[in-house]
C-alpha atoms as a PDB file:
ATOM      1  CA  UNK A   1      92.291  98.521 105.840  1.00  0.00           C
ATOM      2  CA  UNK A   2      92.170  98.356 102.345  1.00  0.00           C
ATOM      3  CA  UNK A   3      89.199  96.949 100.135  1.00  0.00           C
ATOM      4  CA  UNK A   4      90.221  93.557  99.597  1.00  0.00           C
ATOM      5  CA  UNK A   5      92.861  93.111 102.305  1.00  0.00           C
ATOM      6  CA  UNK A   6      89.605  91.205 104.462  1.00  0.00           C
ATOM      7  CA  UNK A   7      89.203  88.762 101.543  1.00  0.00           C
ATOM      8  CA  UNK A   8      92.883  88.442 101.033  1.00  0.00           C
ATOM      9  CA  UNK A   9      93.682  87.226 104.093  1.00  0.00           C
ATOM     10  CA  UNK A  10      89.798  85.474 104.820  1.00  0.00           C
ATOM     11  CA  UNK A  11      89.814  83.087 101.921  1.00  0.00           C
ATOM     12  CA  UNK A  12      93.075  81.483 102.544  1.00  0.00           C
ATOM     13  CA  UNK A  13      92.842  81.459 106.380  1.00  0.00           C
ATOM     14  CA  UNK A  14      89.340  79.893 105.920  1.00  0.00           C
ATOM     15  CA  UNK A  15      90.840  77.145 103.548  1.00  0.00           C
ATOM     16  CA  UNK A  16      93.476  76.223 105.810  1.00  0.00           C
ATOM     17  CA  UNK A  17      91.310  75.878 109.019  1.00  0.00           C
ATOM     18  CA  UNK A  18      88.857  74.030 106.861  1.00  0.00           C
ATOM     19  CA  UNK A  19      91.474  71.421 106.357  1.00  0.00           C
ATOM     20  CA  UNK A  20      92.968  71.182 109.795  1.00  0.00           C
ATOM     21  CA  UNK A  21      89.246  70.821 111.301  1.00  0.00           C
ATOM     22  CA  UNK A  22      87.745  68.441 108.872  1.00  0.00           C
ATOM     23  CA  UNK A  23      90.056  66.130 107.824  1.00  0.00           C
ATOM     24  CA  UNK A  24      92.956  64.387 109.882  1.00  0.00           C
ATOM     25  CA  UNK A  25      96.373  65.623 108.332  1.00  0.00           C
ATOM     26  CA  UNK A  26      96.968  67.876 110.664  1.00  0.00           C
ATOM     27  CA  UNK A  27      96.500  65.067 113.545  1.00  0.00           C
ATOM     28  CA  UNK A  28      98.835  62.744 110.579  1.00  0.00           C
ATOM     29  CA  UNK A  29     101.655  65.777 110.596  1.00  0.00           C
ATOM     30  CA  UNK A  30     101.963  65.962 114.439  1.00  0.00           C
ATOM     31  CA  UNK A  31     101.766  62.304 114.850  1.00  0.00           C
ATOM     32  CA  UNK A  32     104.548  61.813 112.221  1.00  0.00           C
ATOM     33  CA  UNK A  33     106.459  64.399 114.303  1.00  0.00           C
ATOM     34  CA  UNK A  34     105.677  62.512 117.862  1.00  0.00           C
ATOM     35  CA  UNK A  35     103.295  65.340 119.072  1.00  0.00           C
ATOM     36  CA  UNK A  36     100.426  63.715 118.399  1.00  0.00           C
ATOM     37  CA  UNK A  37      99.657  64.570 122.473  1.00  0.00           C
ATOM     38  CA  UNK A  38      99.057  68.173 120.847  1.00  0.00           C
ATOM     39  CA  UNK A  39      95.734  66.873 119.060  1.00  0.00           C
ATOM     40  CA  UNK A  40      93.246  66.290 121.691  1.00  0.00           C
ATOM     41  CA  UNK A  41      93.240  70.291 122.211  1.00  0.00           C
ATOM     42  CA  UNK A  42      93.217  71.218 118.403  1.00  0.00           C
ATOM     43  CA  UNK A  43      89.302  72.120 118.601  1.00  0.00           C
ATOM     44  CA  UNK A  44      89.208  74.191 121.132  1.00  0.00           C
ATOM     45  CA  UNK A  45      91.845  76.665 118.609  1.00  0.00           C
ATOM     46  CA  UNK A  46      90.923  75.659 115.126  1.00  0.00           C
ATOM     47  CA  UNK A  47      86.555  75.699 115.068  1.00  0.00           C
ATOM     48  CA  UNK A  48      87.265  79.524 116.861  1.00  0.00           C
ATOM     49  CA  UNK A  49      89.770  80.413 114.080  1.00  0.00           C
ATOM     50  CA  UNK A  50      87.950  79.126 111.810  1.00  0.00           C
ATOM     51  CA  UNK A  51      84.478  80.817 112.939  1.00  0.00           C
ATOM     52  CA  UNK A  52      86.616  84.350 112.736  1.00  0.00           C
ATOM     53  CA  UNK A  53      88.385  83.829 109.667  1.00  0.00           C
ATOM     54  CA  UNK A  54      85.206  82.681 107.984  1.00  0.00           C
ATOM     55  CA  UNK A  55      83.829  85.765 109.258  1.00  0.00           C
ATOM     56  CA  UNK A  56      86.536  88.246 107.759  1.00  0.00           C
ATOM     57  CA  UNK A  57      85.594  86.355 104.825  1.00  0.00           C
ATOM     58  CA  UNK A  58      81.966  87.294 104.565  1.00  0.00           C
ATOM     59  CA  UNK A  59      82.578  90.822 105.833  1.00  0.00           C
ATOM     60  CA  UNK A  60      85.083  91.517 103.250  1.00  0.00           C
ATOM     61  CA  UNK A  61      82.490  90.148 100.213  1.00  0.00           C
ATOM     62  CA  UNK A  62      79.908  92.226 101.993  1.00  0.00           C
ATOM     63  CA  UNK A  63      81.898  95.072 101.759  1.00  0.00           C
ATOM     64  CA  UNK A  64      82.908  94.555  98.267  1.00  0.00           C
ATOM     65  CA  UNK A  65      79.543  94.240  97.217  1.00  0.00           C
ATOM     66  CA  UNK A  66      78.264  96.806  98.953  1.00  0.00           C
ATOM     67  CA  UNK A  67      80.376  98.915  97.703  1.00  0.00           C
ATOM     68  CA  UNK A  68      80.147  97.870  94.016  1.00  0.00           C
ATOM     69  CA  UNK A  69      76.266  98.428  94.112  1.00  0.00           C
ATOM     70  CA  UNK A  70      77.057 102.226  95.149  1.00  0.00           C
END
């Protein structure tokens, strides 16, 4: 993988799981849609996408930095 593909892909994933997790458009967009049935499961696949993409995230800034300080 290359050096910043981790952050590339980390920071954006991050964002949007923040958004589907902590505020309700997500529940708004499949409600509007009639799938609003779909919601009650959301958590148990957004906090674990979330927790890994958060996690690509920090390795990738490790990484860059650790590098950098070489």
């Amino acid at each position: 993988m290359k050096k910043n593909n981790l952050i590339r892909i980390g920071l954006p994933a991050s964002i949007v799981f923040a958004v589907c997790c902590f505020t309700p458009a997500l529940v708004w967009i499949l409600a509007a849609a009639g799938l609003s049935s779909w919601a009650a499961g959301l958590d148990w696949v957004l906090l674990p996408l979330l927790a890994a993409s958060l996690t690509m995230l920090l390795i990738g800034l490790y990484r860059q930095r650790r590098a950098a300080a070489k």
